[in-house]
C-alpha atoms as a PDB file:
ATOM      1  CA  UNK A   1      43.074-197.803 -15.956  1.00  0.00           C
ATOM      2  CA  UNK A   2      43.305-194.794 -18.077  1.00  0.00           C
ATOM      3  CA  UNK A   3      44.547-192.510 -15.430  1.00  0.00           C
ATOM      4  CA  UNK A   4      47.728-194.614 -15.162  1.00  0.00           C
ATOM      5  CA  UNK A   5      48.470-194.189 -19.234  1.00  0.00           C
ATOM      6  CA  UNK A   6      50.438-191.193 -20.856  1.00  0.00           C
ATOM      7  CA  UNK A   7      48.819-190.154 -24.180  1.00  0.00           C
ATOM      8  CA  UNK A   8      51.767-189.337 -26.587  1.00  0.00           C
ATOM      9  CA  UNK A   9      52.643-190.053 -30.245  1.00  0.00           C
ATOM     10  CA  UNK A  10      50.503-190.743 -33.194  1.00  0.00           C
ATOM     11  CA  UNK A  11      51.639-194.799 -34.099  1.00  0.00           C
ATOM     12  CA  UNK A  12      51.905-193.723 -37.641  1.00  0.00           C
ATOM     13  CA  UNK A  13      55.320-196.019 -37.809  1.00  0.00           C
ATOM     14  CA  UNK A  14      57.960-194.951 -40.582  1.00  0.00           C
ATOM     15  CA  UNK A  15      57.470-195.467 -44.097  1.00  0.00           C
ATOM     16  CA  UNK A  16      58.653-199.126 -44.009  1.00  0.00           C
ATOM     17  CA  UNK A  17      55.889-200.155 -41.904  1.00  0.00           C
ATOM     18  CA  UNK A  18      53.272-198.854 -43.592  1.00  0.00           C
ATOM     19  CA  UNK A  19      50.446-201.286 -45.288  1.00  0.00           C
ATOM     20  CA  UNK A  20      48.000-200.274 -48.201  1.00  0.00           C
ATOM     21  CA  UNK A  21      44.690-200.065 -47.063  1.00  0.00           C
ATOM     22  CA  UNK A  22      43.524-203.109 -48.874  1.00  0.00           C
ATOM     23  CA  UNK A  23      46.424-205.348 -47.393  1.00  0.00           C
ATOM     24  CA  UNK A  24      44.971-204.404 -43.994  1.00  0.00           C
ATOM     25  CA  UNK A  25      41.686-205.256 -44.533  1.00  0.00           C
ATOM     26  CA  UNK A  26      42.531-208.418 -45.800  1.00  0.00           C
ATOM     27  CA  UNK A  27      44.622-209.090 -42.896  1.00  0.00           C
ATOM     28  CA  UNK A  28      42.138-208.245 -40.510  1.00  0.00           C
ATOM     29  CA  UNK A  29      39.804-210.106 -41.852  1.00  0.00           C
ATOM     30  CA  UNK A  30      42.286-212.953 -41.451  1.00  0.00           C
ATOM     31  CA  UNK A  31      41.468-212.066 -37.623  1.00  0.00           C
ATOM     32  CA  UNK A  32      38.101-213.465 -38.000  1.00  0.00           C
ATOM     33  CA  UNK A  33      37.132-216.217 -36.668  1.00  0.00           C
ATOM     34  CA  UNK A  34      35.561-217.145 -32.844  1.00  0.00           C
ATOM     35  CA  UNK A  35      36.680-213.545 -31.468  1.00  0.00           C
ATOM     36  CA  UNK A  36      36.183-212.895 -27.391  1.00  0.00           C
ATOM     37  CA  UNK A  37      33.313-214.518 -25.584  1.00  0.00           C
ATOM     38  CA  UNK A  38      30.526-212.640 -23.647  1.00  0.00           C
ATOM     39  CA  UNK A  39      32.396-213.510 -20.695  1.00  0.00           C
ATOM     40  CA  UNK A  40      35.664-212.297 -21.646  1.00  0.00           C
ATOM     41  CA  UNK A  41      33.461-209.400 -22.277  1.00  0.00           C
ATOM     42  CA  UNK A  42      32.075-209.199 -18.326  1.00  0.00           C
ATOM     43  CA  UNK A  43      35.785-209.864 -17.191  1.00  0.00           C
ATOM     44  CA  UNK A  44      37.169-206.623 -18.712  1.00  0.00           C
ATOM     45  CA  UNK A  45      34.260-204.023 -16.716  1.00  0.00           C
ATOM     46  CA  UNK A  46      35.576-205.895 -13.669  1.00  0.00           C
ATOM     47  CA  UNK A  47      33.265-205.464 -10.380  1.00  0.00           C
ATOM     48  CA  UNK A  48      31.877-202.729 -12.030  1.00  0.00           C
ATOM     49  CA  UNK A  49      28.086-202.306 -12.339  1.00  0.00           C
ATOM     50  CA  UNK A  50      27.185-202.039 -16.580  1.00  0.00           C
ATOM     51  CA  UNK A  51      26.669-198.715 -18.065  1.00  0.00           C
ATOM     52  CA  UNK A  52      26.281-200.077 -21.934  1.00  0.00           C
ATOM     53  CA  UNK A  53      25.510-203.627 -22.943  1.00  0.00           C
ATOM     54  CA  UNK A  54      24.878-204.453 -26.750  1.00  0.00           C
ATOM     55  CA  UNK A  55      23.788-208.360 -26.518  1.00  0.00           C
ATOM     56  CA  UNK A  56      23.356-209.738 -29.697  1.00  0.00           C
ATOM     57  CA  UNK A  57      22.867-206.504 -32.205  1.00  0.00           C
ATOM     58  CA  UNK A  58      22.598-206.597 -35.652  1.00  0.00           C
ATOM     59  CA  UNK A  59      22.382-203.306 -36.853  1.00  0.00           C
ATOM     60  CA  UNK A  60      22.430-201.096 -40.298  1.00  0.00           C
ATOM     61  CA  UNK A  61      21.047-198.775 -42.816  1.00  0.00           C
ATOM     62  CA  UNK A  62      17.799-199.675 -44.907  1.00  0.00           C
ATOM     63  CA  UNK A  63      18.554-203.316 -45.795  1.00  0.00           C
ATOM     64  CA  UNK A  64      22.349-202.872 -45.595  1.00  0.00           C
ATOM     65  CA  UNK A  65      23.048-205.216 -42.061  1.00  0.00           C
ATOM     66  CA  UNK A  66      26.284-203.472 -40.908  1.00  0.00           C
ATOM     67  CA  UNK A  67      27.180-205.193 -37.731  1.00  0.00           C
ATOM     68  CA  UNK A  68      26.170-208.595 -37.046  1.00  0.00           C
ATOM     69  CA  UNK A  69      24.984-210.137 -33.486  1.00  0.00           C
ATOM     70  CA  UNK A  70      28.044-207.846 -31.866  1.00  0.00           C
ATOM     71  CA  UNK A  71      28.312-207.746 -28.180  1.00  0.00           C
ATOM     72  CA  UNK A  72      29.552-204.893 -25.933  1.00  0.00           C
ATOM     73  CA  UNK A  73      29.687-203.937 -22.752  1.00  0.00           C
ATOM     74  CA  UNK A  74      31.321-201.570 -20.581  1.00  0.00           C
ATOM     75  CA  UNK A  75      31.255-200.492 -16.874  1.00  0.00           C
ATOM     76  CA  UNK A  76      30.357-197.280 -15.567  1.00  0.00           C
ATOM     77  CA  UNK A  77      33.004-194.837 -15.458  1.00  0.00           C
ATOM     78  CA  UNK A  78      35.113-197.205 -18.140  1.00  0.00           C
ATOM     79  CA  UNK A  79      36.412-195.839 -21.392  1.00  0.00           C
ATOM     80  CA  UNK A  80      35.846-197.927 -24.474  1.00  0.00           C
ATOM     81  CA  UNK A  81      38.002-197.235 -27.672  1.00  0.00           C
ATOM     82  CA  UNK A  82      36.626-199.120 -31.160  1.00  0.00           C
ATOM     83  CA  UNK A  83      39.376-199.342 -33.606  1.00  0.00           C
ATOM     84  CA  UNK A  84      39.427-201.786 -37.048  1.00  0.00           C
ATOM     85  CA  UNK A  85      39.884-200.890 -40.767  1.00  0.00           C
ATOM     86  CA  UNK A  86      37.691-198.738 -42.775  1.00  0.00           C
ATOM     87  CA  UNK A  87      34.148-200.305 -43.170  1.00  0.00           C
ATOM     88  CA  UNK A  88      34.269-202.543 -40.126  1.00  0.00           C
ATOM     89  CA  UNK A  89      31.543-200.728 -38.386  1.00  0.00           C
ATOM     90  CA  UNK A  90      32.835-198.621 -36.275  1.00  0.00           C
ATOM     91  CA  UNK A  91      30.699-195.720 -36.365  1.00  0.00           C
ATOM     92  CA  UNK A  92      27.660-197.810 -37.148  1.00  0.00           C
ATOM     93  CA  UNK A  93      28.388-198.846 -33.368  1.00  0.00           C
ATOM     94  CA  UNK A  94      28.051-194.978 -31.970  1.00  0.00           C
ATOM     95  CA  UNK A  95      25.207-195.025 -34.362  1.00  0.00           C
ATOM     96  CA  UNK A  96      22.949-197.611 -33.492  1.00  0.00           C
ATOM     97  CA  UNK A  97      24.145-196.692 -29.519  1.00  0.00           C
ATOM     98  CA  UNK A  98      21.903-193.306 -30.066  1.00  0.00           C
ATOM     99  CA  UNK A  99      19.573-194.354 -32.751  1.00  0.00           C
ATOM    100  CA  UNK A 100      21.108-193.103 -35.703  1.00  0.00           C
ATOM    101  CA  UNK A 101      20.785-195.980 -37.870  1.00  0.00           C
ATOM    102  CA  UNK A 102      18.278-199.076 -37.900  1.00  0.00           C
ATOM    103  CA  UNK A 103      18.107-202.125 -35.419  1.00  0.00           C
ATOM    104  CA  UNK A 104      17.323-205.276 -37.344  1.00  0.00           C
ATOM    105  CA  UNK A 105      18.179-207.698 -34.080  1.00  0.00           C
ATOM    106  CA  UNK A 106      19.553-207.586 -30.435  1.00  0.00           C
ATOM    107  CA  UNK A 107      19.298-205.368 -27.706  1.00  0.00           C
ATOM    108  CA  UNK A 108      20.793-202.167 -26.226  1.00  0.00           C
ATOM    109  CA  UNK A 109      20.748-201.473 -22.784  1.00  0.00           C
ATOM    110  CA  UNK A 110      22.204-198.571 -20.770  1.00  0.00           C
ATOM    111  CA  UNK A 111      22.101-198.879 -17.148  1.00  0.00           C
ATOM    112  CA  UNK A 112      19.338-201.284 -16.211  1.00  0.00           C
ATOM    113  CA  UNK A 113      16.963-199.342 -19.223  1.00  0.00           C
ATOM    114  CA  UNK A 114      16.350-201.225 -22.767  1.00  0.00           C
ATOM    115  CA  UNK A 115      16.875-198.476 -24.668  1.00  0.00           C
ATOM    116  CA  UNK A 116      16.467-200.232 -28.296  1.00  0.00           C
ATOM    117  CA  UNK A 117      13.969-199.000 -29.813  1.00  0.00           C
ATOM    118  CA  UNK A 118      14.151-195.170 -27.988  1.00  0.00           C
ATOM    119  CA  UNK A 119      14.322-192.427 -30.543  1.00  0.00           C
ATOM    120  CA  UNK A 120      17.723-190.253 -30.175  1.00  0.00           C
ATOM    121  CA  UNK A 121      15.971-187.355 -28.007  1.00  0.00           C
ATOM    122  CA  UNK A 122      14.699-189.722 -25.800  1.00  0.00           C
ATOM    123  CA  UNK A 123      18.286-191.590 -25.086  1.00  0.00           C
ATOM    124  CA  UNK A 124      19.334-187.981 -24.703  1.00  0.00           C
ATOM    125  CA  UNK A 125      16.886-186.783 -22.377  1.00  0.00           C
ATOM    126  CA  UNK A 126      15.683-189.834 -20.664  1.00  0.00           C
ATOM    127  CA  UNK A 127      18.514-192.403 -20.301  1.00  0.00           C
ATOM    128  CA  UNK A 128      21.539-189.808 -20.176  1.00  0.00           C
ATOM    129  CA  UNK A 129      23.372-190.799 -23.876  1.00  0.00           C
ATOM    130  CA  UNK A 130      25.000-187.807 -25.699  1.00  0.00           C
ATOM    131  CA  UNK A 131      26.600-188.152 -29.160  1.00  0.00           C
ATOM    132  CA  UNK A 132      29.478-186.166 -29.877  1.00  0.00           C
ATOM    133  CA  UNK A 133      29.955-185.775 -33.741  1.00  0.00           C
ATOM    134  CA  UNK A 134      33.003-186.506 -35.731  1.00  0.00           C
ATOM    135  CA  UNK A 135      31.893-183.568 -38.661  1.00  0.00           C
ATOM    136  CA  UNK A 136      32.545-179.749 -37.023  1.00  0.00           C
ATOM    137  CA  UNK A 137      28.931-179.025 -35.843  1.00  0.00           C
ATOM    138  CA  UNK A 138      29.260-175.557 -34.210  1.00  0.00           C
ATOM    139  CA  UNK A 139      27.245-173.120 -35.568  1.00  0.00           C
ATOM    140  CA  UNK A 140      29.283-170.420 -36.406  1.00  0.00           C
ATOM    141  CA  UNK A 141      27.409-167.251 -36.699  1.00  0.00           C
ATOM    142  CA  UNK A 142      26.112-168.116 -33.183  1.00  0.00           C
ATOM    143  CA  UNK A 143      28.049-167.177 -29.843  1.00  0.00           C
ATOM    144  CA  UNK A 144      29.723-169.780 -27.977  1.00  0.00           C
ATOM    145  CA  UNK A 145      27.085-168.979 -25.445  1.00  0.00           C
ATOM    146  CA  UNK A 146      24.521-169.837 -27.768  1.00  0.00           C
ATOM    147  CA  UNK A 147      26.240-172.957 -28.958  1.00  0.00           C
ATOM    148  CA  UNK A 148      25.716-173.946 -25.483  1.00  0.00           C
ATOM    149  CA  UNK A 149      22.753-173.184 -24.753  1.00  0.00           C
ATOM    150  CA  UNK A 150      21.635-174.854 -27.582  1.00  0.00           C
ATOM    151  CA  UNK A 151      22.620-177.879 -25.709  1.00  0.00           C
ATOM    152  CA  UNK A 152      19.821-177.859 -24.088  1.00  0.00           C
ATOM    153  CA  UNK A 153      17.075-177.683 -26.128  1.00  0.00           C
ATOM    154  CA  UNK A 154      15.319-180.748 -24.270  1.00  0.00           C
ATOM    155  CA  UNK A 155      15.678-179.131 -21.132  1.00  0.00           C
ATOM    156  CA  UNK A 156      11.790-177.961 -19.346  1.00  0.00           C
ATOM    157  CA  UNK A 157      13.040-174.841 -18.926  1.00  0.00           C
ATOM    158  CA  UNK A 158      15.078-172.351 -20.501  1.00  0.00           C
ATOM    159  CA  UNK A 159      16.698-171.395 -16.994  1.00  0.00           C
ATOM    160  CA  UNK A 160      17.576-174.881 -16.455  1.00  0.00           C
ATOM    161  CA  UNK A 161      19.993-174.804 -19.925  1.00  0.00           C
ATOM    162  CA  UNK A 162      21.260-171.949 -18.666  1.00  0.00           C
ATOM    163  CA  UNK A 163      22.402-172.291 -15.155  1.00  0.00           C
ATOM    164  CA  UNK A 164      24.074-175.602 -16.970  1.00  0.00           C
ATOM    165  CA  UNK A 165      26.144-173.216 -19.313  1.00  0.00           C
ATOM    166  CA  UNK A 166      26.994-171.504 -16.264  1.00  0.00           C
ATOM    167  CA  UNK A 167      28.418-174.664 -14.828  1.00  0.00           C
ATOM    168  CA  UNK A 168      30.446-175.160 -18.001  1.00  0.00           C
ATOM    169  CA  UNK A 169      31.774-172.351 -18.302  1.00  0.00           C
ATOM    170  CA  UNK A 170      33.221-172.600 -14.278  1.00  0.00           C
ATOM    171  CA  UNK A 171      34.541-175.457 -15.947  1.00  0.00           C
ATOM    172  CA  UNK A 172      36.280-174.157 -18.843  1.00  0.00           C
ATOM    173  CA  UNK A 173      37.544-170.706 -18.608  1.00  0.00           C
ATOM    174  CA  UNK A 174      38.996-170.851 -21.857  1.00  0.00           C
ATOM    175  CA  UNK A 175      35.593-170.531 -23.386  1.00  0.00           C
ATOM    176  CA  UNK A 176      34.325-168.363 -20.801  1.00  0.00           C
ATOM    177  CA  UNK A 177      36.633-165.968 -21.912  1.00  0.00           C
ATOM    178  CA  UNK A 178      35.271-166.339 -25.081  1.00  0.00           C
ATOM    179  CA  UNK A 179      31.146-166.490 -23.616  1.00  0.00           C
ATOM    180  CA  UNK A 180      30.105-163.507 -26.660  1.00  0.00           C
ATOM    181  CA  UNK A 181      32.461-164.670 -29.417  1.00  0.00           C
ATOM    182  CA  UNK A 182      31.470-165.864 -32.645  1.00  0.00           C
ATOM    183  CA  UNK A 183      32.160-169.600 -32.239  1.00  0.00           C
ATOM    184  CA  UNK A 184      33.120-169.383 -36.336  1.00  0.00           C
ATOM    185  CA  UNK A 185      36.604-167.290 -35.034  1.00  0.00           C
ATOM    186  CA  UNK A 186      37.362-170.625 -32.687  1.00  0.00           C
ATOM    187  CA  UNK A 187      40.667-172.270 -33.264  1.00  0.00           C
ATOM    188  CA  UNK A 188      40.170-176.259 -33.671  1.00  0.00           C
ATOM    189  CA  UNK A 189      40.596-177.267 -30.436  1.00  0.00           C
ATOM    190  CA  UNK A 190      38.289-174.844 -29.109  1.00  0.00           C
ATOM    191  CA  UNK A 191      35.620-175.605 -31.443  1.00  0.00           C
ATOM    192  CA  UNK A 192      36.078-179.436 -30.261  1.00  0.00           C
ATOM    193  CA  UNK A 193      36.004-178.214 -26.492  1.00  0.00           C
ATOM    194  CA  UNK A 194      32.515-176.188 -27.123  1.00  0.00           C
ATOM    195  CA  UNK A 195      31.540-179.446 -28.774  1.00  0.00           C
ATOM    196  CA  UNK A 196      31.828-181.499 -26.337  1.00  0.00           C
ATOM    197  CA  UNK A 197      30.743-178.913 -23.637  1.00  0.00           C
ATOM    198  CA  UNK A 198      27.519-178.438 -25.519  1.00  0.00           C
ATOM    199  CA  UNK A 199      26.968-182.402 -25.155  1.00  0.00           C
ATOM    200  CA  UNK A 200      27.598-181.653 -21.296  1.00  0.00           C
ATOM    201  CA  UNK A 201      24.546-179.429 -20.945  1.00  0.00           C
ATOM    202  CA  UNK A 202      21.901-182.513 -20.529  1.00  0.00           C
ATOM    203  CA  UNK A 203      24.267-184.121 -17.978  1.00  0.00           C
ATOM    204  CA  UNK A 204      24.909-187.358 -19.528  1.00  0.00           C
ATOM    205  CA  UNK A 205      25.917-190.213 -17.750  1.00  0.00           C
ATOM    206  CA  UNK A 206      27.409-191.768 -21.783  1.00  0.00           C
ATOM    207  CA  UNK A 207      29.494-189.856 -23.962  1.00  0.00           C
ATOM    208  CA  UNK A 208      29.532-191.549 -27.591  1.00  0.00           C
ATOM    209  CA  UNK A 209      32.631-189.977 -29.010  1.00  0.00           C
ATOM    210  CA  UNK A 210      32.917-190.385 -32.638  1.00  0.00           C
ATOM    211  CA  UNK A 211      36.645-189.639 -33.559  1.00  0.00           C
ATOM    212  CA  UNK A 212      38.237-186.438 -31.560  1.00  0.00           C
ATOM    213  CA  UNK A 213      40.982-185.798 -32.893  1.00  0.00           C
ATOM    214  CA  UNK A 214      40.320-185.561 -36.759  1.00  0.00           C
ATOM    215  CA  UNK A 215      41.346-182.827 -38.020  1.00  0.00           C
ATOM    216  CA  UNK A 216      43.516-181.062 -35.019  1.00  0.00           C
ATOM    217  CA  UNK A 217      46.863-180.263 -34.463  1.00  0.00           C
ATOM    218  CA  UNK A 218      48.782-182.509 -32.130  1.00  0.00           C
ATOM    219  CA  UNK A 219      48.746-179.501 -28.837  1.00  0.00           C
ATOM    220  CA  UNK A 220      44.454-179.859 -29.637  1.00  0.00           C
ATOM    221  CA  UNK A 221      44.558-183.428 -29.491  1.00  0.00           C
ATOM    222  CA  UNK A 222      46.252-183.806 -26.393  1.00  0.00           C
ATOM    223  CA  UNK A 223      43.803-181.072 -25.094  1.00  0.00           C
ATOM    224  CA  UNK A 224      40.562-182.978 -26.065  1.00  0.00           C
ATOM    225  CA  UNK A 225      41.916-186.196 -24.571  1.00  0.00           C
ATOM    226  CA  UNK A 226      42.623-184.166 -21.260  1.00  0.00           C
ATOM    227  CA  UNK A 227      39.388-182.783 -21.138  1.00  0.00           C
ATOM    228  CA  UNK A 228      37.993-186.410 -22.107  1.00  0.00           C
ATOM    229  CA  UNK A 229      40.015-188.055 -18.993  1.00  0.00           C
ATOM    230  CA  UNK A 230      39.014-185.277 -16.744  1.00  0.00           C
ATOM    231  CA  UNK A 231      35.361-186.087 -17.591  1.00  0.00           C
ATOM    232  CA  UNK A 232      36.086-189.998 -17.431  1.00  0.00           C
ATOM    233  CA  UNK A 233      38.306-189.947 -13.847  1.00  0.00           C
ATOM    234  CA  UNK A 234      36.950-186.872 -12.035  1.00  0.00           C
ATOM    235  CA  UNK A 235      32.890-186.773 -13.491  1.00  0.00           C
ATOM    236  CA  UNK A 236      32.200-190.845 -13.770  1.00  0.00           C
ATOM    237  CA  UNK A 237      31.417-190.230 -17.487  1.00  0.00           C
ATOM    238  CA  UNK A 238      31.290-193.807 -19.313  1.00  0.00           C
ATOM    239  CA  UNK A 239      32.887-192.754 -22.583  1.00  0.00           C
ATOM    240  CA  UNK A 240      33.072-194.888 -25.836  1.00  0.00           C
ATOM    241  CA  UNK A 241      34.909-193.492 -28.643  1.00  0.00           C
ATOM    242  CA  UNK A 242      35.872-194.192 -32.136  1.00  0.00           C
ATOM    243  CA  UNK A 243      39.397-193.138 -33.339  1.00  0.00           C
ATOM    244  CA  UNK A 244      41.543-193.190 -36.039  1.00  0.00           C
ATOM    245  CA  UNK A 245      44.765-193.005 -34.536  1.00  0.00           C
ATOM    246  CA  UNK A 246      44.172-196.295 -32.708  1.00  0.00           C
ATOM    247  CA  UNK A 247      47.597-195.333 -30.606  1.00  0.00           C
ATOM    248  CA  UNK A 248      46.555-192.539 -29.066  1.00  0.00           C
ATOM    249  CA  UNK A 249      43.172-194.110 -28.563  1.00  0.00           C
ATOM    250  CA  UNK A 250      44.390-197.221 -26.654  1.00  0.00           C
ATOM    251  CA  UNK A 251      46.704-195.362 -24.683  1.00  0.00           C
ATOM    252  CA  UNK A 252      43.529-193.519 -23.348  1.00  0.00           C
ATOM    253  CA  UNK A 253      40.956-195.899 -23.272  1.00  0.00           C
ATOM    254  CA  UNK A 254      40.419-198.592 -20.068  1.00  0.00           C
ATOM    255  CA  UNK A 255      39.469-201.323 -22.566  1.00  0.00           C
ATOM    256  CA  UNK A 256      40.035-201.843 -26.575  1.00  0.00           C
ATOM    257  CA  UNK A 257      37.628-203.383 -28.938  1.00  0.00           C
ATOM    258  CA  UNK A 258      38.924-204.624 -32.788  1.00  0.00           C
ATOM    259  CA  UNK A 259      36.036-204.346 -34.906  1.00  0.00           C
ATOM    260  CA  UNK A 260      36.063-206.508 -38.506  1.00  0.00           C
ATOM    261  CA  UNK A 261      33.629-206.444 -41.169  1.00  0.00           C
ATOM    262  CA  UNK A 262      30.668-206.124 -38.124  1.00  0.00           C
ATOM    263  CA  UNK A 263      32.211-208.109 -35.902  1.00  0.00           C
ATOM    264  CA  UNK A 264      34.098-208.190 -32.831  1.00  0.00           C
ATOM    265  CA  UNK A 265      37.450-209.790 -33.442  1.00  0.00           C
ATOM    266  CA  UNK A 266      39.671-209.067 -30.639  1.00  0.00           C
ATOM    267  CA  UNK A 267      38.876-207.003 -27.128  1.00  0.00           C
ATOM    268  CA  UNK A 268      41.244-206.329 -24.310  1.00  0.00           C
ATOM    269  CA  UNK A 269      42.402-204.090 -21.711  1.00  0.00           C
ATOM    270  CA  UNK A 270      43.950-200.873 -24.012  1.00  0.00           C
ATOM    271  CA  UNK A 271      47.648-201.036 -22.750  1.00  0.00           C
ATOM    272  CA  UNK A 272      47.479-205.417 -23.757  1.00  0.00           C
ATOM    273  CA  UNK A 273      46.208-204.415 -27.459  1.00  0.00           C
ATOM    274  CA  UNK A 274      48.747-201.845 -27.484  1.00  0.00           C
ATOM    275  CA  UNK A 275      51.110-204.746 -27.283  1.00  0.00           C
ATOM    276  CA  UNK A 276      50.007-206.943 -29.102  1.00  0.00           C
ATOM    277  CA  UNK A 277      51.290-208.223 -32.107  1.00  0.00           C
ATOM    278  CA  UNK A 278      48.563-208.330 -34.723  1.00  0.00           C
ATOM    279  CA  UNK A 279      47.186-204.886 -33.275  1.00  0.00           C
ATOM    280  CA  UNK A 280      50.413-203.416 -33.756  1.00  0.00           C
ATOM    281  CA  UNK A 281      51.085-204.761 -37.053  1.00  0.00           C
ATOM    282  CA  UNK A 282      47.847-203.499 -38.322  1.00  0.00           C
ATOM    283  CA  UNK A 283      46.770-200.584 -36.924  1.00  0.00           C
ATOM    284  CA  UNK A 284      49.925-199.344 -35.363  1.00  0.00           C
ATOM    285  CA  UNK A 285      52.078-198.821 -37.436  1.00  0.00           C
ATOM    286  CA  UNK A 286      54.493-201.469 -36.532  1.00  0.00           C
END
């Protein structure tokens, strides 16, 4: 469980253990081949009731088919980390999660909704999925307040977006401090805690978290993965999360999922890919 895991290091390796990025896609496509059944799947949320199931989804952009018939599921109050080489489809998986991109086959479900063929606002505001960009998406000439409130722009009523940056800002007194700043004077970690705050406003029950650390120093990493596992362990959030530095992400995450070329190759509970050998030796550095 991702309560019992301590989040440290970056699994870079030293310079002898590094591949080229071509050598690791071709060995990870080497890992092709069968991959986990849709009951290995089930075994890994345990007795817990599903939050996200992806049966069967092929998915892409325009003609482009980017993942192909990929399965997923994870349990309520799980946290999912999707790692794999550049191109694998990765964020295509976020993506087609909150209708960012086109389904061309399969289903989506979160709780007991099909949410397929939803538009974004309405898996927002109606089935309780928030997407957390990878790209900084604060506005900066606006208030952190306003950041916020913004938030909640689906709410019914203005005073309902409101009394929820209230709550946020119980939450966080590191931005209530900072309630009338300019979110553009924000160090990097803040900026990544207002981001994810702002997401907090429609009180989903999914967090889609497209890689949180990029771009931070390693103190603001270990703060955004706090703040993540506070959500995860003391909230119920079901979070599923794309990250580059697949270390840091398994150590986190209840279960792993190795994504190649748009489809599921290896999945597993995050501390077993950690040790295992392939994972290691192609996304860890060692």
């Amino acid at each position: 469980m991702a309560d019992d895991k301590q989040i440290s290091g970056y699994g870079l390796g030293s310079v002898d253990t590094v591949m080229s990025v071509d050598a690791v896609e071709q060995a990870a496509r080497d890992l092709e081949g069968g991959g986990p059944s849709r009951d290995d799947l089930i075994a890994l949320t345990g007795d817990r009731e599903t939050a996200v199931d992806l049966n069967g989804l092929k998915a892409g952009y325009g003609r482009m088919e980017i993942l192909h018939g990929l399965d997923m599921l994870v349990g309520k109050g799980q946290s999912l980390c999707l790692i794999g080489p550049n191109g694998a489809g990765k964020s295509t998986v976020l993506h087609a999660i909150f209708g960012f991109c086109d389904v061309m086959g399969g289903s989506i479900t979160v709780g007991e909704r099909d949410v397929t063929r939803l538009t974004s606002n309405e898996k927002l505001s109606a089935a309780g999925v928030a997407y957390i960009l990878q790209d900084n998406s604060v506005f900066p000439d606006m208030t952190v307040e306003e950041n916020l409130l913004m938030g909640g722009f689906l709410k019914n009523r203005p005073a309902e977006a409101r009394q929820a940056a209230d709550r946020v800002f119980e939450k966080y007194s590191r931005l209530a401090d900072r309630r009338k700043q300019k979110a553009g004077t924000l160090s990097g970690g803040e900026r990544r805690l207002l981001e994810i705050s702002r997401a907090l406003i429609m009180d989903p029950q999914v967090l889609l978290v497209d890689e949180p650390s990029i771009g931070l120093e390693p103190r603001f990493i270990d703060m955004v993965f706090e703040i993540l596992g506070d959500l995860q362990q003391g909230d119920g959030k079901t979070i599923i999360m794309v990250e580059q530095n697949a270390k840091k992400g398994l150590e986190f995450a209840d279960i792993g999922y190795v994504l190649v070329s748009g489809q599921l190759a290896k999945a597993g509970l995050g501390n077993d890919l950690l040790n295992d050998d392939d994972v290691g030796r192609l996304f860890l550095g060692g």
